[in-house]
N, C-alpha and C. Protein backbone atom coordinates (compact mmCIF):
# COMPACT_ATOMS: atom_id res chain seq x y z
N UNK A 1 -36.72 -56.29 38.81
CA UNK A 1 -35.53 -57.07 39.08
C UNK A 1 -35.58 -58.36 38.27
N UNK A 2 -34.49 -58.61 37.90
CA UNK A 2 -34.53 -59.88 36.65
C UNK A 2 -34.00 -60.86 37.83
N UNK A 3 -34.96 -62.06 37.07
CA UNK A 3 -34.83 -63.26 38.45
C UNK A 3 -33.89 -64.26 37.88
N UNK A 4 -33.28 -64.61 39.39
CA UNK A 4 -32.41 -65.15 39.05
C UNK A 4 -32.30 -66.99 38.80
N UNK A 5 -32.54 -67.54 37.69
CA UNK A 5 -33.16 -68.80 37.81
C UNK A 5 -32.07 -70.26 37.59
N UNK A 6 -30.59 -69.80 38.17
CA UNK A 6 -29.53 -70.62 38.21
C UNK A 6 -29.77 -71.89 38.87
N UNK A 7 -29.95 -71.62 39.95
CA UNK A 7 -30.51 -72.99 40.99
C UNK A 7 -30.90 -74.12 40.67
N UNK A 8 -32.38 -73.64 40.25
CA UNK A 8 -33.27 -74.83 39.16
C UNK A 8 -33.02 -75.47 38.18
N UNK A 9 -31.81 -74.10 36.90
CA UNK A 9 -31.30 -74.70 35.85
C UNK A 9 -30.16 -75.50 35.90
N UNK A 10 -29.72 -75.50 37.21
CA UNK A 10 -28.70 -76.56 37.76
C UNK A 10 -28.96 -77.74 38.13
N UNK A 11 -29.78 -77.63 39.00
CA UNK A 11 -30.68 -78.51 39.23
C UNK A 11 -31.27 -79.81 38.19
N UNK A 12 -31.30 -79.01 37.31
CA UNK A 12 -31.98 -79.73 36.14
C UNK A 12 -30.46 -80.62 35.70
N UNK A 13 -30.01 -79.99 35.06
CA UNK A 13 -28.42 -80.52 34.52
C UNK A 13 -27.94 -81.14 35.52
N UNK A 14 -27.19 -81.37 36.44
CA UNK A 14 -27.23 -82.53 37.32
C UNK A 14 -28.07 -83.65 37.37
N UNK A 15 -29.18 -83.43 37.54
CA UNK A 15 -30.64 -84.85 37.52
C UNK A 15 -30.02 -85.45 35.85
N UNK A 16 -29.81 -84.72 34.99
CA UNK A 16 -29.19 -85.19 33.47
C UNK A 16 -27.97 -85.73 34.00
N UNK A 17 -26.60 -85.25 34.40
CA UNK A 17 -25.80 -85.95 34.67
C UNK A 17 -25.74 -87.44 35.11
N UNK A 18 -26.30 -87.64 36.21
CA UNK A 18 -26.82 -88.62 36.91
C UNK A 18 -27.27 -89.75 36.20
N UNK A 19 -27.47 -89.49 34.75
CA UNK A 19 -28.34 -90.28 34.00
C UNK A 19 -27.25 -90.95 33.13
N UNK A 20 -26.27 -89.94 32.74
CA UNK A 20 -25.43 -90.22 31.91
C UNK A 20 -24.76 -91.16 31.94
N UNK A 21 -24.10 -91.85 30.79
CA UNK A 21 -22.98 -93.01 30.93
C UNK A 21 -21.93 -92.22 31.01
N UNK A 22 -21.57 -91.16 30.32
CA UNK A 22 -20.18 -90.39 29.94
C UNK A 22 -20.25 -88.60 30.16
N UNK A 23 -19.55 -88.02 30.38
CA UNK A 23 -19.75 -87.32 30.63
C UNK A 23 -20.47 -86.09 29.40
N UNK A 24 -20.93 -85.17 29.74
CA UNK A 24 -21.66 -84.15 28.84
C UNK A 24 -20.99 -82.74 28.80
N UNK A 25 -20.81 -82.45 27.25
CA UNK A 25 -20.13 -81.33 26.90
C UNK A 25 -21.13 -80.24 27.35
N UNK A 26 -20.30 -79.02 27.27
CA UNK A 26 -21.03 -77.59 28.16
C UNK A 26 -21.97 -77.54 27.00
N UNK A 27 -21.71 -77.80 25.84
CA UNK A 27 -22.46 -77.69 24.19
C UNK A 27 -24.15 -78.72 24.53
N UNK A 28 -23.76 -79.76 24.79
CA UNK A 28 -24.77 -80.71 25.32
C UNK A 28 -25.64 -80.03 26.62
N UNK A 29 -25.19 -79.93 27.80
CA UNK A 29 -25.61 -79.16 28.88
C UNK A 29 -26.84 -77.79 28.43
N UNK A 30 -25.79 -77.22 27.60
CA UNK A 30 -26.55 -75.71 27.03
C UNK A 30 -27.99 -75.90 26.27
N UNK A 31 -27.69 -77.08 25.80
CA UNK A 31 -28.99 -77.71 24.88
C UNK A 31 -29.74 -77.71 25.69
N UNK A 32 -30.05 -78.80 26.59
CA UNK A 32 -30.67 -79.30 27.53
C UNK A 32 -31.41 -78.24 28.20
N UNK A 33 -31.05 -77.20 28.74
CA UNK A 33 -30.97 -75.74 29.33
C UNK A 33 -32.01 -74.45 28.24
N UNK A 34 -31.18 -74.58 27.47
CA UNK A 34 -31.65 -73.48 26.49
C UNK A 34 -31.05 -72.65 26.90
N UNK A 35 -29.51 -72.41 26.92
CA UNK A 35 -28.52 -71.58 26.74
C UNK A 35 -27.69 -71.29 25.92
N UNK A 36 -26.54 -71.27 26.52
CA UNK A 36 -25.14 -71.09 25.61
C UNK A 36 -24.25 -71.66 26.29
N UNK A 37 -23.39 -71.91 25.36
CA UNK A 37 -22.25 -73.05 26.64
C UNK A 37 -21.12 -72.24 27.26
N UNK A 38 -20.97 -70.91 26.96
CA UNK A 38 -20.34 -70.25 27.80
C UNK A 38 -21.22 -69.84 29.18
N UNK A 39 -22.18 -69.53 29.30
CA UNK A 39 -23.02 -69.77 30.27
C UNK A 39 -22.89 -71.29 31.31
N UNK A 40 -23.19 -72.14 30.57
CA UNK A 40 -22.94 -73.47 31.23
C UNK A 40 -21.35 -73.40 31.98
N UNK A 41 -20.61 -73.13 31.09
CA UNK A 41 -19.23 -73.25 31.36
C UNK A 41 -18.80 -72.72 32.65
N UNK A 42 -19.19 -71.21 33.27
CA UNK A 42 -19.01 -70.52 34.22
C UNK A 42 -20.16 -70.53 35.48
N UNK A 43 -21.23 -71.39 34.98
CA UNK A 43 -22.30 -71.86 36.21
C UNK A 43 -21.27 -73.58 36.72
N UNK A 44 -20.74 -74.07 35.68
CA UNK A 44 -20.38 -75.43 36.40
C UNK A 44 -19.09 -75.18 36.80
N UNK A 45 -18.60 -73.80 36.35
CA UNK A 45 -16.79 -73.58 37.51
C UNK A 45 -16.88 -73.38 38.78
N UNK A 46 -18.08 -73.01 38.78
CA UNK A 46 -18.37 -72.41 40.65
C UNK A 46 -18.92 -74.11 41.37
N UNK A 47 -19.60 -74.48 40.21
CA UNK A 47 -19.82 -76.00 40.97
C UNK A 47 -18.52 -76.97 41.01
N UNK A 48 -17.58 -76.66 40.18
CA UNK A 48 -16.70 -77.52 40.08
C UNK A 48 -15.86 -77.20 41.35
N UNK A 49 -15.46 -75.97 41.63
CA UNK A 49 -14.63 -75.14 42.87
C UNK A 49 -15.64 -76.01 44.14
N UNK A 50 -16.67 -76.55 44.18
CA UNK A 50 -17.84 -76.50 45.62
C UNK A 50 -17.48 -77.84 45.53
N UNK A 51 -16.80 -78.50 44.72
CA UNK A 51 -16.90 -80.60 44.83
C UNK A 51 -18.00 -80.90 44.30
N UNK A 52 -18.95 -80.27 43.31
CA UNK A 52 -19.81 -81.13 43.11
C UNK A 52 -19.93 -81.74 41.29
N UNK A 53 -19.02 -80.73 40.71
CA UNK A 53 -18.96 -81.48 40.07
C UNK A 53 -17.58 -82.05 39.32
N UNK A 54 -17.05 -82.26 38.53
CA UNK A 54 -15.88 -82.33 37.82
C UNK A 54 -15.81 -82.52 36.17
N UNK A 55 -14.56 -81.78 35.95
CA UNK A 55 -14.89 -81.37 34.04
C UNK A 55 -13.72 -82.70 33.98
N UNK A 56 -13.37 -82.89 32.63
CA UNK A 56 -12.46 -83.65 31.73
C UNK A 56 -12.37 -82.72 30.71
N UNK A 57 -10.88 -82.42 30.04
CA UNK A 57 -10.80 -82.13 28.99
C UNK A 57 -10.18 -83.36 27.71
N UNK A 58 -10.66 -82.47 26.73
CA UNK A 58 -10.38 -83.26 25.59
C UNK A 58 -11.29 -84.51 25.25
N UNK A 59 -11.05 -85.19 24.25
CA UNK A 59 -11.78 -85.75 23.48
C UNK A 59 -12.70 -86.88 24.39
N UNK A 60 -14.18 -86.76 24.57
CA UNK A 60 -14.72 -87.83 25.37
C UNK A 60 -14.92 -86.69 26.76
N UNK A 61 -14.36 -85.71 26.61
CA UNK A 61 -14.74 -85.12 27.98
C UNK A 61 -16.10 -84.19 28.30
N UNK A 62 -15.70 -83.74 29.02
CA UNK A 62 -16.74 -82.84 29.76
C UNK A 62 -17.22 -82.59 31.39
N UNK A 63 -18.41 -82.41 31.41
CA UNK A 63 -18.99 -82.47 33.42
C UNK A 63 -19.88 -84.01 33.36
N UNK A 64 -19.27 -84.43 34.61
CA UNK A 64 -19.72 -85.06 35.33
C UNK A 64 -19.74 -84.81 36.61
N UNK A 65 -20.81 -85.91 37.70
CA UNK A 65 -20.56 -85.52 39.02
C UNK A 65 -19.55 -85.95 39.66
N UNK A 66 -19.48 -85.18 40.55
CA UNK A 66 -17.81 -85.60 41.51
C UNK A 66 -18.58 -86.17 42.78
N UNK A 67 -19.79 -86.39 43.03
CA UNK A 67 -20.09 -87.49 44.12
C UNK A 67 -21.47 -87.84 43.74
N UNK A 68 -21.92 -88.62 44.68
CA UNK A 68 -23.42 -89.23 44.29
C UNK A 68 -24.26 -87.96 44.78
N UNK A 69 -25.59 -87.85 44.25
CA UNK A 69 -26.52 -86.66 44.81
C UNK A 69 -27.07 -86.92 46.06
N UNK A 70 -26.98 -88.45 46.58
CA UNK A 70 -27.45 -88.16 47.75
C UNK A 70 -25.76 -87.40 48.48
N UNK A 71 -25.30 -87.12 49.00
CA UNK A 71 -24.27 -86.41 48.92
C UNK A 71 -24.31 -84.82 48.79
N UNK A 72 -25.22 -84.63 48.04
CA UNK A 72 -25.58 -83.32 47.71
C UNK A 72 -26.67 -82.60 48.03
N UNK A 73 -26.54 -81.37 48.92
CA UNK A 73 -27.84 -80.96 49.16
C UNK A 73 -28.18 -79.54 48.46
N UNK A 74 -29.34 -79.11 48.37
CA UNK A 74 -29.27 -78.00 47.14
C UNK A 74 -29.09 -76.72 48.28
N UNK A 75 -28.88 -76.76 49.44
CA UNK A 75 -27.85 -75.61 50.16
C UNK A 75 -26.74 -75.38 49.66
N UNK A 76 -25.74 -76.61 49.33
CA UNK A 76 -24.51 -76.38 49.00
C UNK A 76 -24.65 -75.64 47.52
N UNK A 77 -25.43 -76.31 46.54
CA UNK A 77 -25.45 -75.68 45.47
C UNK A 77 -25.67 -74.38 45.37
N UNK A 78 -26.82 -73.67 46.12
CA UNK A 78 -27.25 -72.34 46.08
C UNK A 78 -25.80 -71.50 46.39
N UNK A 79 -25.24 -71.91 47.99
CA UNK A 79 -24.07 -71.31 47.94
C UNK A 79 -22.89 -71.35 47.07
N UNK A 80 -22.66 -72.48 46.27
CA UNK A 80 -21.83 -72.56 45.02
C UNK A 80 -22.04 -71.70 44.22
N UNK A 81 -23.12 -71.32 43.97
CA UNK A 81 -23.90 -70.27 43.38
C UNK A 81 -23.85 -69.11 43.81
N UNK A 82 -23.36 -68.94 44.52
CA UNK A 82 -22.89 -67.30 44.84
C UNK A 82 -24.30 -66.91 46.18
N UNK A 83 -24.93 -67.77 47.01
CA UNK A 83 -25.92 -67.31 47.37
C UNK A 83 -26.90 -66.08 47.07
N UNK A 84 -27.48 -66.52 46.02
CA UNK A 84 -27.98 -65.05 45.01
C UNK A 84 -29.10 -64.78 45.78
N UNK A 85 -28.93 -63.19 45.74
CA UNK A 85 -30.40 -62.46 46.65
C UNK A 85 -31.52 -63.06 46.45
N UNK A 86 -32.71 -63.63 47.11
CA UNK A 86 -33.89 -63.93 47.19
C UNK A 86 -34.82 -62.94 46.92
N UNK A 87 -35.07 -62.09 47.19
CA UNK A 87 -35.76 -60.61 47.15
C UNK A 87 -35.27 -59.56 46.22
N UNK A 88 -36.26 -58.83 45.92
CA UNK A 88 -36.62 -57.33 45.21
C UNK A 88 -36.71 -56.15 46.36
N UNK A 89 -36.89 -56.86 47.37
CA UNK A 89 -37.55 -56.05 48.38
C UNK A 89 -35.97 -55.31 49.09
N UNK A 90 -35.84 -54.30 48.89
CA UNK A 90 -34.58 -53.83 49.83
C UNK A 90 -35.00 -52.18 50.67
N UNK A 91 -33.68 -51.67 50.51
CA UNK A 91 -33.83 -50.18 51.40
C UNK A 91 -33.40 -48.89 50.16
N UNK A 92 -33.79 -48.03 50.31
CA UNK A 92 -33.43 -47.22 49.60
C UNK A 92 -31.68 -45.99 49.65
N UNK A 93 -31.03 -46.55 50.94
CA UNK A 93 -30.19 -45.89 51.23
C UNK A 93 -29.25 -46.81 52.46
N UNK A 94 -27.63 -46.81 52.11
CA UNK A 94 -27.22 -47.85 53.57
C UNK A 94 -27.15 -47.80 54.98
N UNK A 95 -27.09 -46.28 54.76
CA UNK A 95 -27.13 -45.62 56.19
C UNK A 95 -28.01 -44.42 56.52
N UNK A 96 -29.18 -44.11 56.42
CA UNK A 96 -30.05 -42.90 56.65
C UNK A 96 -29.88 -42.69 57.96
N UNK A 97 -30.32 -40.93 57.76
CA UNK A 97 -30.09 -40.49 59.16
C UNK A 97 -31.30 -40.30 59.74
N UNK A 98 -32.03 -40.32 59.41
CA UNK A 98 -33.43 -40.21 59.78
C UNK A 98 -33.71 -41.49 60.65
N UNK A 99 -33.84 -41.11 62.06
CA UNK A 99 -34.58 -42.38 63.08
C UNK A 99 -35.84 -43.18 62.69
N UNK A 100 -36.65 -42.39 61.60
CA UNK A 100 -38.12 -43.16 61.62
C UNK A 100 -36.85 -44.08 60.06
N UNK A 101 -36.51 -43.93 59.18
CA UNK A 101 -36.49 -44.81 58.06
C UNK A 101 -35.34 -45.90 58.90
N UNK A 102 -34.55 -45.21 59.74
CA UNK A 102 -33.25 -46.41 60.38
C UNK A 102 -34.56 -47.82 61.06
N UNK A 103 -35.78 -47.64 61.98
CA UNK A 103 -36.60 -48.37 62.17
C UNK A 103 -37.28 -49.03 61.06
N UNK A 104 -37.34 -48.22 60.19
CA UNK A 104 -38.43 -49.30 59.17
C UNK A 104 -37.33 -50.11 58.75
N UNK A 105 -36.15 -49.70 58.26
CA UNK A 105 -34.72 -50.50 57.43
C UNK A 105 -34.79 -51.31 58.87
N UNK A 106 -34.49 -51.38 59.87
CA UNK A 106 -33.98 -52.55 60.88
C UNK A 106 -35.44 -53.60 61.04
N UNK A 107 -36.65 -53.39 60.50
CA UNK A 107 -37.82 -54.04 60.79
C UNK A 107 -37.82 -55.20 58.88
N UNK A 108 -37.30 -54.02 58.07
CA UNK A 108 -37.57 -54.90 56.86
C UNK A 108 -35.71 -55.85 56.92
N UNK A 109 -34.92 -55.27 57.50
CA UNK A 109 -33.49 -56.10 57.27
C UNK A 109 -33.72 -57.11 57.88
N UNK A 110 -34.54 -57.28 59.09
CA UNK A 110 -34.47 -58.67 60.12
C UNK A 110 -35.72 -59.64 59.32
N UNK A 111 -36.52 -58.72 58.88
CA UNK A 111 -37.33 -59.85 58.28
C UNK A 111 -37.04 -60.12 57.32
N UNK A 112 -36.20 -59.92 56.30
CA UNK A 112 -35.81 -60.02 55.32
C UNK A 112 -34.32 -61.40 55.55
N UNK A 113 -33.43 -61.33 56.68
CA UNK A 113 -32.55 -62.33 57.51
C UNK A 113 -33.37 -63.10 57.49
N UNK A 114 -34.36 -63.43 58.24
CA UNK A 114 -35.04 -64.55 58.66
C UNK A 114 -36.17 -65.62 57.91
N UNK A 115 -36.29 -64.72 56.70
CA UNK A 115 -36.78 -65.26 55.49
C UNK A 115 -35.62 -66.19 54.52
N UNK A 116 -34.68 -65.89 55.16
CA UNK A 116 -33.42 -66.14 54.06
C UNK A 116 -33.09 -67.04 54.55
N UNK A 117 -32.96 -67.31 56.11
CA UNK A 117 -32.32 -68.13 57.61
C UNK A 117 -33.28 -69.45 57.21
N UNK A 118 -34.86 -69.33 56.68
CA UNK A 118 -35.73 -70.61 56.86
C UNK A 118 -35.79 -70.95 55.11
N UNK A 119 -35.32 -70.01 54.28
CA UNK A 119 -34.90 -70.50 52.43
C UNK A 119 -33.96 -71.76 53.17
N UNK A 120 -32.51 -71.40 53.71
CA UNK A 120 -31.34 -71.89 53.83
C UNK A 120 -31.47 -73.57 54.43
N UNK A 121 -32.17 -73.02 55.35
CA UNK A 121 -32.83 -74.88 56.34
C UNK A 121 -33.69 -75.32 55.11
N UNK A 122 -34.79 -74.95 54.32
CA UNK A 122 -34.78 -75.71 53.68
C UNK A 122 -34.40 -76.40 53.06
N UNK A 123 -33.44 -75.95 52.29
CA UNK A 123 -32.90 -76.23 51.09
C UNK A 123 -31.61 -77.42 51.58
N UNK A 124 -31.23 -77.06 53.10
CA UNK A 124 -30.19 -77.74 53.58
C UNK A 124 -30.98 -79.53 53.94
N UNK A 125 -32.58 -79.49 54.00
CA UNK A 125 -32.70 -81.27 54.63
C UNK A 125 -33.28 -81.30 52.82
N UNK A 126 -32.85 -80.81 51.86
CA UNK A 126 -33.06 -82.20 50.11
C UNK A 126 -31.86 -81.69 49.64
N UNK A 127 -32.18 -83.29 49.55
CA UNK A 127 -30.58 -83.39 48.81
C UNK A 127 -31.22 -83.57 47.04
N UNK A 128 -30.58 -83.99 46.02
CA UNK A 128 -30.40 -83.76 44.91
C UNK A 128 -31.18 -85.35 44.45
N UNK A 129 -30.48 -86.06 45.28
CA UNK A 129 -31.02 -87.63 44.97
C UNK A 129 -32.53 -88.08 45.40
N UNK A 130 -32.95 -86.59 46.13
CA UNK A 130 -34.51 -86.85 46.66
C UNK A 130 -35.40 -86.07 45.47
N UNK A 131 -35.10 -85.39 44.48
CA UNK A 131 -35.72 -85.13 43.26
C UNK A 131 -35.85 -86.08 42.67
N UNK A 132 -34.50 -86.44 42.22
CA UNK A 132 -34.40 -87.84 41.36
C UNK A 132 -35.79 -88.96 41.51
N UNK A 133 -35.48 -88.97 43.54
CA UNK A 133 -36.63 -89.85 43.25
C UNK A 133 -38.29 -89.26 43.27
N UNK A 134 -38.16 -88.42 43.45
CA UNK A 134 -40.19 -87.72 43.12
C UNK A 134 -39.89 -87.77 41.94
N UNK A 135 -38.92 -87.88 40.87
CA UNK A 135 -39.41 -87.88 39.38
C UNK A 135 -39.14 -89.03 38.88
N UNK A 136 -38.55 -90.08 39.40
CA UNK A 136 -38.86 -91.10 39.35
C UNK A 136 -40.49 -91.84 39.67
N UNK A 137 -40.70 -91.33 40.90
CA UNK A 137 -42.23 -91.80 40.97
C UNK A 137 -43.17 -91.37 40.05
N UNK A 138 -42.86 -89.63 39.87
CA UNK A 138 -43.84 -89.36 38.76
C UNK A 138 -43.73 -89.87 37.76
N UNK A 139 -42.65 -90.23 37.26
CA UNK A 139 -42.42 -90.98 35.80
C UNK A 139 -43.46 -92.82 35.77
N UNK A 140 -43.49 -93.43 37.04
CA UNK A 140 -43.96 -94.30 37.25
C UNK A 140 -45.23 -94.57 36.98
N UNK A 141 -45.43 -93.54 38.11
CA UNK A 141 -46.84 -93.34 38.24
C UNK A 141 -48.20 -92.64 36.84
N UNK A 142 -47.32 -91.86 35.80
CA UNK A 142 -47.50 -91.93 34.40
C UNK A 142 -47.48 -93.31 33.71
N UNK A 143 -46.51 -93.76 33.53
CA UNK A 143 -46.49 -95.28 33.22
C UNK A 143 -47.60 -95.95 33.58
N UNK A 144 -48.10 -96.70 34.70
CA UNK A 144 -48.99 -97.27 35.28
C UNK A 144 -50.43 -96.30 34.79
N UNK A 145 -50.35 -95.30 34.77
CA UNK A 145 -51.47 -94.31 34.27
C UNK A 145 -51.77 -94.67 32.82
N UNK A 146 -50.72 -94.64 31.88
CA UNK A 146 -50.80 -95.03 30.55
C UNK A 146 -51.27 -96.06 30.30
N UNK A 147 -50.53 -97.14 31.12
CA UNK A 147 -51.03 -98.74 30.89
C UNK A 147 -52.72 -98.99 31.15
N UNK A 148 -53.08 -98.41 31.86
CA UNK A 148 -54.68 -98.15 32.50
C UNK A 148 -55.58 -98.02 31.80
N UNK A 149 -55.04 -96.95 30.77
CA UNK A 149 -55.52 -96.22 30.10
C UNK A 149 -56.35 -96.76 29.33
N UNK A 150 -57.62 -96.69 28.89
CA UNK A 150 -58.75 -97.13 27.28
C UNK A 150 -57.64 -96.74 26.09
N UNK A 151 -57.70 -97.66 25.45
CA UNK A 151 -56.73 -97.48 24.06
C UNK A 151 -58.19 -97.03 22.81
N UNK A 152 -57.65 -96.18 21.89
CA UNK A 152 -58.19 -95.97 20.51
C UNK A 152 -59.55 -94.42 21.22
N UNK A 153 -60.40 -94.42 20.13
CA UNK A 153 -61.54 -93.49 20.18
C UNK A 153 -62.64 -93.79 20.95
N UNK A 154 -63.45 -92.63 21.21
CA UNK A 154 -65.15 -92.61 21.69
C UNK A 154 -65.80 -93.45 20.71
């Protein structure tokens, strides 16, 4: 199963937004990414439809955010995102008639719900602006590391 790695690469492009003075073309975005900007284009329509973000056309335009990230939690995004399957793991048939496979399918479907039920709470208490700041600290905390640092050779 080819994984699906939208989330993160959103993730990422937003934390860029955030940074921006002006807004960033899907061309710019795609860079950033290592895509294509038709790609970009149809990952930020589903964000644009969810409020989180907003395009401009024409000259000077592009995506920006349509609210602050604290504002934003990466629940909403995932579901902007089409809530994409978590798992490889499924059933081999929707309805078998066989009583022993209907038990194993109702033992792997509920655990398979409830894996998805505690993804969802996660993702629902960080918001977007709580990355920002762990990479803010890490960025800091490099800094102060550098400055520390012995300058020149052994």
């Amino acid at each position: 199963m080819r994984q699906d790695n939208r989330l993160s690469r959103v993730l990422h492009a937003l934390l860029h937004l955030d940074g921006m003075d002006a807004p960033a073309t899907s061309a710019q975005i795609a860079q950033m990414l290592q895509t294509n900007a038709a790609v970009v284009r149809r990952t930020m329509s589903g964000l644009r439809d969810a409020g989180i973000v907003a395009s401009t056309k024409g000259h000077g335009g592009g995506w920006s955010l349509a609210k602050p990230l604290d504002q934003i939690t990466l629940l909403v995004i995932y579901e902007a995102l089409g809530s994409p399957q978590l798992f490889a793991i499924g059933n081999d048939a929707d309805d078998p008639t066989c009583l022993l496979a209907k038990s194993a399918y109702a033992a792997t479907n509920a655990a398979l719900a409830a894996a998805r039920r505690q993804f969802e709470m996660s993702l629902h208490g960080i918001t977007v602006a709580q990355l920002a700041e762990g990479w803010r600290n890490d960025m800091a905390n490099c800094d102060t590391a550098s400055r520390g640092a012995p300058q020149g050779g052994s």
